[in-house]
C-alpha atoms as a PDB file:
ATOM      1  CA  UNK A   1      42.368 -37.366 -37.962  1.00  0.00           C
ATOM      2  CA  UNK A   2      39.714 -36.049 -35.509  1.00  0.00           C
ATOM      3  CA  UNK A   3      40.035 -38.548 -33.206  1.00  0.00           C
ATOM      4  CA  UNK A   4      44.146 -37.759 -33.126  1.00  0.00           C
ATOM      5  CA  UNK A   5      43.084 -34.159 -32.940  1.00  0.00           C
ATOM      6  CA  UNK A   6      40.900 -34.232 -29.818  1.00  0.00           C
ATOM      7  CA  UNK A   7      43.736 -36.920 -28.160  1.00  0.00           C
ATOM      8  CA  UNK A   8      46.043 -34.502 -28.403  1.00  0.00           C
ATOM      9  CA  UNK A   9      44.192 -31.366 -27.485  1.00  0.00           C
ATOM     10  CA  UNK A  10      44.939 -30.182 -23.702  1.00  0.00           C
ATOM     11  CA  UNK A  11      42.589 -30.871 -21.533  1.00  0.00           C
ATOM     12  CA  UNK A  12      40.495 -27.757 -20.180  1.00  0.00           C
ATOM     13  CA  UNK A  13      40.916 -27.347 -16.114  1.00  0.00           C
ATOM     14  CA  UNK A  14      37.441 -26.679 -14.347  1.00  0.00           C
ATOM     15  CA  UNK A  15      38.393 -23.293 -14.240  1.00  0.00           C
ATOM     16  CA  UNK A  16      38.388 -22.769 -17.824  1.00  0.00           C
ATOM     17  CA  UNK A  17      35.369 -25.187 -18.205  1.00  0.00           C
ATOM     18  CA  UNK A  18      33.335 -22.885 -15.955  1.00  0.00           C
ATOM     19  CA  UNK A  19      34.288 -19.983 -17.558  1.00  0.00           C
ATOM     20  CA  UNK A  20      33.104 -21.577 -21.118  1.00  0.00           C
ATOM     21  CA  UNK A  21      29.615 -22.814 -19.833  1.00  0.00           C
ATOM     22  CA  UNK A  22      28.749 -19.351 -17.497  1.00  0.00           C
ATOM     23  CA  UNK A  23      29.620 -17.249 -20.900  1.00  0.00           C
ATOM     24  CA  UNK A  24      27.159 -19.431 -22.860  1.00  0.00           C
ATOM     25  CA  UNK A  25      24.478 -19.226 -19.820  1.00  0.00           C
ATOM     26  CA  UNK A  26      25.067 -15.719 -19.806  1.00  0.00           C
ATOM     27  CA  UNK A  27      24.300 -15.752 -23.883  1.00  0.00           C
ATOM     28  CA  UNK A  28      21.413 -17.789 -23.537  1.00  0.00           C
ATOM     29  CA  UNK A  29      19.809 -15.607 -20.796  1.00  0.00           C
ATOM     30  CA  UNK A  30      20.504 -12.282 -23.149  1.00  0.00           C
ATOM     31  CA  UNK A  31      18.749 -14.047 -25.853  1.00  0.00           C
ATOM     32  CA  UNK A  32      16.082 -14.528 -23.960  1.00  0.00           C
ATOM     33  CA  UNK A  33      15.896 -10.953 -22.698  1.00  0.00           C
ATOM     34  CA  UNK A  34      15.789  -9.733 -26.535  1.00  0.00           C
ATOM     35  CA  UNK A  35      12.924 -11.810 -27.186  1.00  0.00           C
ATOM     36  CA  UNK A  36      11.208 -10.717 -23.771  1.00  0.00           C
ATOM     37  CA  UNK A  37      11.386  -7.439 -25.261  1.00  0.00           C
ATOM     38  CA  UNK A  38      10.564  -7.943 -28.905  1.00  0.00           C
ATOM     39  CA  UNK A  39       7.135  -9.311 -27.163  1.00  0.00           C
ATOM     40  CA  UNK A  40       6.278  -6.599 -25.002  1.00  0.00           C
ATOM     41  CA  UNK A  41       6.984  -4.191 -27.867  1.00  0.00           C
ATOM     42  CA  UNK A  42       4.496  -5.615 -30.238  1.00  0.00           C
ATOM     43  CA  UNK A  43       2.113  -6.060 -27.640  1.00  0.00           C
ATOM     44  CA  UNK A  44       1.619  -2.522 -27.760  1.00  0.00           C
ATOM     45  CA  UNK A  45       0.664  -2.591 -31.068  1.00  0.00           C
ATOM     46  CA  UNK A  46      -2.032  -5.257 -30.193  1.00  0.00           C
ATOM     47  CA  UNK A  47      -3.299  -3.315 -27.396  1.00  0.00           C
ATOM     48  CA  UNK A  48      -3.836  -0.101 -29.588  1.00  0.00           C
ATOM     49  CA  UNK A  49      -5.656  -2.922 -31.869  1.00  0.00           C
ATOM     50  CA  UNK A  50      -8.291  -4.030 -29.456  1.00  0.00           C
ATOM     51  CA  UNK A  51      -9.112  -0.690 -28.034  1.00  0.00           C
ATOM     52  CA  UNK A  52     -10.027  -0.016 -31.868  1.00  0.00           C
ATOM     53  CA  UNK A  53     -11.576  -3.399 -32.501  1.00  0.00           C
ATOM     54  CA  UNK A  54     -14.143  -1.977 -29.128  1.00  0.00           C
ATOM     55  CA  UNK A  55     -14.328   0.941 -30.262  1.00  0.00           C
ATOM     56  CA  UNK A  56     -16.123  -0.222 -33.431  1.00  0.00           C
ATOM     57  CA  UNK A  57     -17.749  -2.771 -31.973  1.00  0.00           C
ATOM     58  CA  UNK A  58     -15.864  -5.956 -33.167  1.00  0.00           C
ATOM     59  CA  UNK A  59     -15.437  -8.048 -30.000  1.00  0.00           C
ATOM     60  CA  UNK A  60     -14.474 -11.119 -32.432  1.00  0.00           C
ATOM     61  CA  UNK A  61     -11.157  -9.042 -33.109  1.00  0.00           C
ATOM     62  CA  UNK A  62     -10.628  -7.833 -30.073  1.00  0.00           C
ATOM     63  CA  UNK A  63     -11.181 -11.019 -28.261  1.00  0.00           C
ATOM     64  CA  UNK A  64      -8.638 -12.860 -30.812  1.00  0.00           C
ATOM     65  CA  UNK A  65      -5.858 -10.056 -30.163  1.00  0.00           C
ATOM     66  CA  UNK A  66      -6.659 -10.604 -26.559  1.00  0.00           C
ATOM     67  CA  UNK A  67      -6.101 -14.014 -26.516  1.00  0.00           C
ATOM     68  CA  UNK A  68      -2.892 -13.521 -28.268  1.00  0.00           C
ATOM     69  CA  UNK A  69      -1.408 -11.006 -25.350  1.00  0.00           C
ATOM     70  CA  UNK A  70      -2.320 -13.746 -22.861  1.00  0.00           C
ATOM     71  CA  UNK A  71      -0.267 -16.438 -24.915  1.00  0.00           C
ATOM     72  CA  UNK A  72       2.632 -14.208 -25.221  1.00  0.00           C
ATOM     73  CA  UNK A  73       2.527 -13.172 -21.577  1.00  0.00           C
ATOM     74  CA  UNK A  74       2.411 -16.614 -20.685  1.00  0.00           C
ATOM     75  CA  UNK A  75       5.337 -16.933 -22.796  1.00  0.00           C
ATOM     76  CA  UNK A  76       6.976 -14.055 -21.360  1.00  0.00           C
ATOM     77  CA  UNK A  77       6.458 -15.825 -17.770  1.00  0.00           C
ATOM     78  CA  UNK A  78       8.091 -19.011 -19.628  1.00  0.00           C
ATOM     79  CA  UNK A  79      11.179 -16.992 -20.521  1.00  0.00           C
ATOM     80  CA  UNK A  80      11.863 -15.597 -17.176  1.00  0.00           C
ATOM     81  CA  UNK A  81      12.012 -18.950 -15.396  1.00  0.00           C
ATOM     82  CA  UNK A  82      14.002 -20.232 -17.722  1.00  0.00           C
ATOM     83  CA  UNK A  83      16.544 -17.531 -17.426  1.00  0.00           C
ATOM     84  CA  UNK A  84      16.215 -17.742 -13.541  1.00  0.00           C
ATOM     85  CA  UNK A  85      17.223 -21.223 -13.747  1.00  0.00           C
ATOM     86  CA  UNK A  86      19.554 -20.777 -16.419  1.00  0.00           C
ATOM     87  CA  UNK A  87      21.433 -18.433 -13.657  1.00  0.00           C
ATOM     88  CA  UNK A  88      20.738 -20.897 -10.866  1.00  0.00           C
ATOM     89  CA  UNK A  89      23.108 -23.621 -13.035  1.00  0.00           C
ATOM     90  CA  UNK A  90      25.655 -20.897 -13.362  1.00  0.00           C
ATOM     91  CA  UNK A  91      25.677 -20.373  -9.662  1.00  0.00           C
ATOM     92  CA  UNK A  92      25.855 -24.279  -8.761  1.00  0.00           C
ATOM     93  CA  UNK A  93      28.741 -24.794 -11.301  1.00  0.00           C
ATOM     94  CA  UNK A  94      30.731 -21.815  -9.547  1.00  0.00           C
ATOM     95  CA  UNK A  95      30.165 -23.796  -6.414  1.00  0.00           C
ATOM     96  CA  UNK A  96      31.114 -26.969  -7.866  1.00  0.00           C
ATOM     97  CA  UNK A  97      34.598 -25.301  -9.516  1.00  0.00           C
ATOM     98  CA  UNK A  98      35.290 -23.980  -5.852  1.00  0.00           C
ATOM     99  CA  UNK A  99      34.898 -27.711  -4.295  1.00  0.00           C
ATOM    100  CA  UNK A 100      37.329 -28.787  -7.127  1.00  0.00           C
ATOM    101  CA  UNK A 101      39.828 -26.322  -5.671  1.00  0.00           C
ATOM    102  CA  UNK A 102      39.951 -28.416  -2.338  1.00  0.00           C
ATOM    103  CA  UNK A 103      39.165 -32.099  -3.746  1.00  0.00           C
ATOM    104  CA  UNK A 104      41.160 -31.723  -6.639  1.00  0.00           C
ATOM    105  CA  UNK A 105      38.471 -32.864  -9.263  1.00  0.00           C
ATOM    106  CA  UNK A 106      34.829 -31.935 -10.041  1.00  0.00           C
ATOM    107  CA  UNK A 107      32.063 -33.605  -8.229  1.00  0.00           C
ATOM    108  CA  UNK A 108      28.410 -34.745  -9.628  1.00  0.00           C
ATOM    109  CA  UNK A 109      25.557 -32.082  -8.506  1.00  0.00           C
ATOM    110  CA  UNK A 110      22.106 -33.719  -8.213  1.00  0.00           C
ATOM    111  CA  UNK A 111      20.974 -30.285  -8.744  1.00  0.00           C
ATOM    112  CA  UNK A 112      22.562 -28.913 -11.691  1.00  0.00           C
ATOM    113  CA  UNK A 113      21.294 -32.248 -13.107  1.00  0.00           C
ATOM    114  CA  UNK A 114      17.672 -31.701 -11.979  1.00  0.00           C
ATOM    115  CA  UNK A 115      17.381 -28.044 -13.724  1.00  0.00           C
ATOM    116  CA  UNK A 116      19.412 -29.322 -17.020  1.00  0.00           C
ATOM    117  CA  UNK A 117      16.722 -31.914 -17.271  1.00  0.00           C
ATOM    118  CA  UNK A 118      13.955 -29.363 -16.751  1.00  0.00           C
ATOM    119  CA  UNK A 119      15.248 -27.137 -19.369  1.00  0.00           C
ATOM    120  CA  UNK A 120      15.698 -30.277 -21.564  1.00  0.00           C
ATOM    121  CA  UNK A 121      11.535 -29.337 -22.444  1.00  0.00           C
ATOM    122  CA  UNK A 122      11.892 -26.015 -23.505  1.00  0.00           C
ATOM    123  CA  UNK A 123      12.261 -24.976 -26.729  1.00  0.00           C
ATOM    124  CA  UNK A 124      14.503 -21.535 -26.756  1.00  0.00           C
ATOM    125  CA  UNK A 125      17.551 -23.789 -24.913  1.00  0.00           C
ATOM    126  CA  UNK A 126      16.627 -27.551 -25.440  1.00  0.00           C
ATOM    127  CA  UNK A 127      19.608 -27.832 -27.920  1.00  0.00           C
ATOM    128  CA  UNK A 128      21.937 -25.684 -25.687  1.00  0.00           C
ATOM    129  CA  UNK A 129      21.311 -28.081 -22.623  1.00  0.00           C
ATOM    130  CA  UNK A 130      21.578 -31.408 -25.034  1.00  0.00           C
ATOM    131  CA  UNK A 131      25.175 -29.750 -25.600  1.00  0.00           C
ATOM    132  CA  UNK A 132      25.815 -28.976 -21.997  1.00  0.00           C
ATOM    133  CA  UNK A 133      24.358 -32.462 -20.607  1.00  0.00           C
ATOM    134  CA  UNK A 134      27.243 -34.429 -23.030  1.00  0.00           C
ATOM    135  CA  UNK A 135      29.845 -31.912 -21.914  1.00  0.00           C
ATOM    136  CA  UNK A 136      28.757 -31.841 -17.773  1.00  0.00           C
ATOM    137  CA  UNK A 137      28.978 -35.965 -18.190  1.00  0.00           C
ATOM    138  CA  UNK A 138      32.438 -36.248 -19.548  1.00  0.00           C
ATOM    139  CA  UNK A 139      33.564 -33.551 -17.218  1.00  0.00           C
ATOM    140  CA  UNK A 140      32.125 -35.397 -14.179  1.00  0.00           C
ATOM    141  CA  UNK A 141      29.717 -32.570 -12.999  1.00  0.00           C
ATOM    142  CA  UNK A 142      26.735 -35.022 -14.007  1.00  0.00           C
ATOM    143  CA  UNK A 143      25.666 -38.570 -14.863  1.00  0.00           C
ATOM    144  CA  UNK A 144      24.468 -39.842 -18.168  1.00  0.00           C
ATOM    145  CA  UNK A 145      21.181 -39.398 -18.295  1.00  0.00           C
ATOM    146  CA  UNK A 146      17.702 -40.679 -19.402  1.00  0.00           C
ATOM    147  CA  UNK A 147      14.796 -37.375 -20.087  1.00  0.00           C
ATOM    148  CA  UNK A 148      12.100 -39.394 -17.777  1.00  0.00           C
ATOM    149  CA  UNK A 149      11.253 -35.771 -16.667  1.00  0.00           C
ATOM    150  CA  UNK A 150       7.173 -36.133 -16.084  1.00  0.00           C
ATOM    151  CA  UNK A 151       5.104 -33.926 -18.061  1.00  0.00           C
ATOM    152  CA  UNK A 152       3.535 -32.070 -16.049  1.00  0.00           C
ATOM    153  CA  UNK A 153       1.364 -29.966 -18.850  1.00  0.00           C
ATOM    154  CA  UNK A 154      -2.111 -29.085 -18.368  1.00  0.00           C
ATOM    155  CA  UNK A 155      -5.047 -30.951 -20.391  1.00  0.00           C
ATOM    156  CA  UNK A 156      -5.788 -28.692 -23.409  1.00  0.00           C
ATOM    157  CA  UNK A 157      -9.134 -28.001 -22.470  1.00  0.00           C
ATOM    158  CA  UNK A 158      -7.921 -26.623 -18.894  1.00  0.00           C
ATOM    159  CA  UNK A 159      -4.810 -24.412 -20.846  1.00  0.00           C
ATOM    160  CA  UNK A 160      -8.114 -23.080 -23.151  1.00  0.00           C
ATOM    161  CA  UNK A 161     -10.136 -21.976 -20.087  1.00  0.00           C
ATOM    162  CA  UNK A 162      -7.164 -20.571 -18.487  1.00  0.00           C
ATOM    163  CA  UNK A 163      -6.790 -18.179 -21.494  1.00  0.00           C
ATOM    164  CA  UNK A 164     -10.165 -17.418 -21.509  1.00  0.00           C
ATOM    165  CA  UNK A 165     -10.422 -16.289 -18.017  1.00  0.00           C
ATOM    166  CA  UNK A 166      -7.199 -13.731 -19.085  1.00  0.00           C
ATOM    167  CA  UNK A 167      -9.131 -13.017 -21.953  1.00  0.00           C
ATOM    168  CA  UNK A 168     -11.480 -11.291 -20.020  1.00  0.00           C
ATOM    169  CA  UNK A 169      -9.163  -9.663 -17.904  1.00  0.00           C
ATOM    170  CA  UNK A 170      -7.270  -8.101 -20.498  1.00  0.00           C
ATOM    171  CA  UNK A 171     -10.573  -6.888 -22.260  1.00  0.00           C
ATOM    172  CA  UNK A 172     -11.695  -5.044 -18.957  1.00  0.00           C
ATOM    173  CA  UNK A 173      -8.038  -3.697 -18.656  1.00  0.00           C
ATOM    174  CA  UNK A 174      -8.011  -2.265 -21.907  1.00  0.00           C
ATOM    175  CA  UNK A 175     -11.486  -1.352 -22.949  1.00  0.00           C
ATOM    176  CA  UNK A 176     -12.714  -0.507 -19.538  1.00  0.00           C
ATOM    177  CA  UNK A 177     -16.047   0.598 -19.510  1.00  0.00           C
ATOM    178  CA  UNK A 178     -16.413   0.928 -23.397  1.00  0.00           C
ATOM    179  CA  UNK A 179     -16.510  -3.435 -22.984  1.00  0.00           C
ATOM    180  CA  UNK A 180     -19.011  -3.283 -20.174  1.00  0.00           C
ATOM    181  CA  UNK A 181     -21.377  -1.487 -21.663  1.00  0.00           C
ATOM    182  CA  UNK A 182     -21.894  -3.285 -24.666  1.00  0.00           C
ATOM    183  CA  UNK A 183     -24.554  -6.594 -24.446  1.00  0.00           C
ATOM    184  CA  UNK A 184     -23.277  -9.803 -22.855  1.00  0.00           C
ATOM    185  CA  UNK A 185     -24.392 -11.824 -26.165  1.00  0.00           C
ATOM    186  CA  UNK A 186     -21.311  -9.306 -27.895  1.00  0.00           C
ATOM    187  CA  UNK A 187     -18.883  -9.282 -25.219  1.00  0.00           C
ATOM    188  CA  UNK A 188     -18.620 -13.143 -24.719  1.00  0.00           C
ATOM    189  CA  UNK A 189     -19.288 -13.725 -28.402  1.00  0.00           C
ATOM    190  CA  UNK A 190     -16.675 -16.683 -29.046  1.00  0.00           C
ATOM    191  CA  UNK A 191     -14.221 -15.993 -31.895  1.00  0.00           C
ATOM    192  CA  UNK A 192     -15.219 -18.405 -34.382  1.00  0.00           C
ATOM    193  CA  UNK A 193     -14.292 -17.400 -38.486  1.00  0.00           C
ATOM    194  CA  UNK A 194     -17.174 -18.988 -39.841  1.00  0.00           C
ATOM    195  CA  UNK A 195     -19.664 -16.695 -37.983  1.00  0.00           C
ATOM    196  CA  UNK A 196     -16.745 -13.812 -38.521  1.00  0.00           C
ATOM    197  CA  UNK A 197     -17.623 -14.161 -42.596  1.00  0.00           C
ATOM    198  CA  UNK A 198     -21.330 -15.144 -42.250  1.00  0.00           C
ATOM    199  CA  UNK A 199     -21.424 -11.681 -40.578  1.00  0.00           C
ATOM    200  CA  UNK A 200     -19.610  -9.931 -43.275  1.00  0.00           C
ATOM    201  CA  UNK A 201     -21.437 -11.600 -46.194  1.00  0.00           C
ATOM    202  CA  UNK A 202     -24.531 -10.305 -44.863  1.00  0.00           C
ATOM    203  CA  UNK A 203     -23.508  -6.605 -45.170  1.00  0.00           C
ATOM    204  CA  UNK A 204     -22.345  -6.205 -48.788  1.00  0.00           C
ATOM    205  CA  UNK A 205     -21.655  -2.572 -47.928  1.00  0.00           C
ATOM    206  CA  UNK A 206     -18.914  -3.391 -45.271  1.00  0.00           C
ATOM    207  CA  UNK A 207     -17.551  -6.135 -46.689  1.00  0.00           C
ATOM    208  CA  UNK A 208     -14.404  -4.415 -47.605  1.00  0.00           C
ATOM    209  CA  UNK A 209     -13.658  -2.967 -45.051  1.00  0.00           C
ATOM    210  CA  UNK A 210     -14.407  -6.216 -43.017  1.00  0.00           C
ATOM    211  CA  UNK A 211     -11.879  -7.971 -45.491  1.00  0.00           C
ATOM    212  CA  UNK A 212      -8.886  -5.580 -44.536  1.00  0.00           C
ATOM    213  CA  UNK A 213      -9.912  -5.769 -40.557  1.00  0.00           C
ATOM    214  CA  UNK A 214      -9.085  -9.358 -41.005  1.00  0.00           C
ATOM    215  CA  UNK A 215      -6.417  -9.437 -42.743  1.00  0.00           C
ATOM    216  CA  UNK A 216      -5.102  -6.372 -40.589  1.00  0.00           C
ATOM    217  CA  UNK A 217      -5.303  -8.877 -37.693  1.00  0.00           C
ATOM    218  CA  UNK A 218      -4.192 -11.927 -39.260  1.00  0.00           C
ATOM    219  CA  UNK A 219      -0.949  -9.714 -39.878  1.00  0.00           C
ATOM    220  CA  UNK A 220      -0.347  -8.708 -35.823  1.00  0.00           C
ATOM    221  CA  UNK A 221      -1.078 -12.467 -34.897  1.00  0.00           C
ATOM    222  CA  UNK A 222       1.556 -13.476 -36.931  1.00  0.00           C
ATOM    223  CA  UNK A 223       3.755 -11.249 -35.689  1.00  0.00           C
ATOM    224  CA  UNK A 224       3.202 -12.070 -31.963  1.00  0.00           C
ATOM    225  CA  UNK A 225       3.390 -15.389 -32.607  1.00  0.00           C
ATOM    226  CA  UNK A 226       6.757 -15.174 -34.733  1.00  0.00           C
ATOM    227  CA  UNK A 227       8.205 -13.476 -31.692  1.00  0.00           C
ATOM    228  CA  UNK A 228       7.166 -16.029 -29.546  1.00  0.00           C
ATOM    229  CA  UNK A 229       8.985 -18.293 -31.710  1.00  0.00           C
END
């Protein structure tokens, strides 16, 4: 009964194709706006946090939250290339929809092909472009397709001392001279929670209140990273 269904459904002219895909670029590029600013807005919170975390002298905190603002900046950065290029495609299919007008039928377009692809890897549209890359191929505007796209990630080890070089940056923006002062052995103490709760143990008085500064910051890193999501 489907199959009758879409036999005798009209066909949609490119018009009202282009039309259909811009509105869901357009959707996908305010949903990426939202979560632009869900991120900034909670990294306020975090940046009230590590000016604290200084202020008392817990660099393990406040190097953890800091690391934390330089993932979700990165992500940030993510988010606004993808919604350039999800406005580049827009702009190629209008083009394509105006050649139509002349030839009569749409044409293939290497590069609305080349940014699909690209967007293929990343996460907040992959299913969106899985959609458009089946519709684009029976409309003509691309070929069928095989994701050979090389990955063109950094090793792991080269991502971690990338974030640690931000790390510091975002220290010295928000502590200022309240970081500098304190002893090299504290500021570029690595945040590791064994030594975290070796620390703690061996100060019955503050362990309390060293419990709920954890737990504190285990609750903003969660929320970061479910924005980021």
């Amino acid at each position: 009964m489907e199959a009758v269904k879409a036999l005798l459904k009209p066909k949609a002219n490119p018009q009202q194709q282009l039309r259909d895909w811009q509105r869901r670029l357009r959707q996908e590029c305010r949903n990426m706006e939202r979560q632009i600013r869900d991120i900034q807005r909670e990294e306020k919170s975090v940046q009230k946090a590590i000016k604290e975390a200084v202020k008392r002298n817990d660099m393990v905190s406040a190097k953890a939250l800091a690391k934390e603002i330089v993932r979700s900046r990165q992500a940030v950065s993510r988010l606004h290339e993808n919604k350039a290029q999800l406005n580049s495609i827009s702009m190629h299919l209008g083009e394509i929809v105006a050649t139509a007008r002349t030839v009569g039928h749409l044409s293939k377009s290497a590069e609305v092909m080349k940014l699909v692809n690209g967007l293929m890897k990343a996460p907040e549209v992959a299913a969106t472009m899985q959609e458009f890359t089946k519709e684009m191929t029976k409309a003509g505007v691309m070929e069928e397709m095989v994701n050979d796209a090389v990955d063109t990630a950094l090793d792991s080890e080269d991502i971690e001392e990338e974030i640690e070089e931000e790390v510091d940056k975002v220290l010295t923006q928000l502590a200022g001279e309240t970081a500098a002062q304190l002893p090299d052995a504290v500021r570029r103490e690595k945040v590791k929670e064994p030594a975290r709760k070796q620390r703690v143990q061996g100060q019955p008085e503050a362990v309390a209140e060293g419990v709920d500064d954890d737990e504190d910051m285990e609750a903003i890193r969660a929320r970061l990273a479910n924005v980021r999501s």
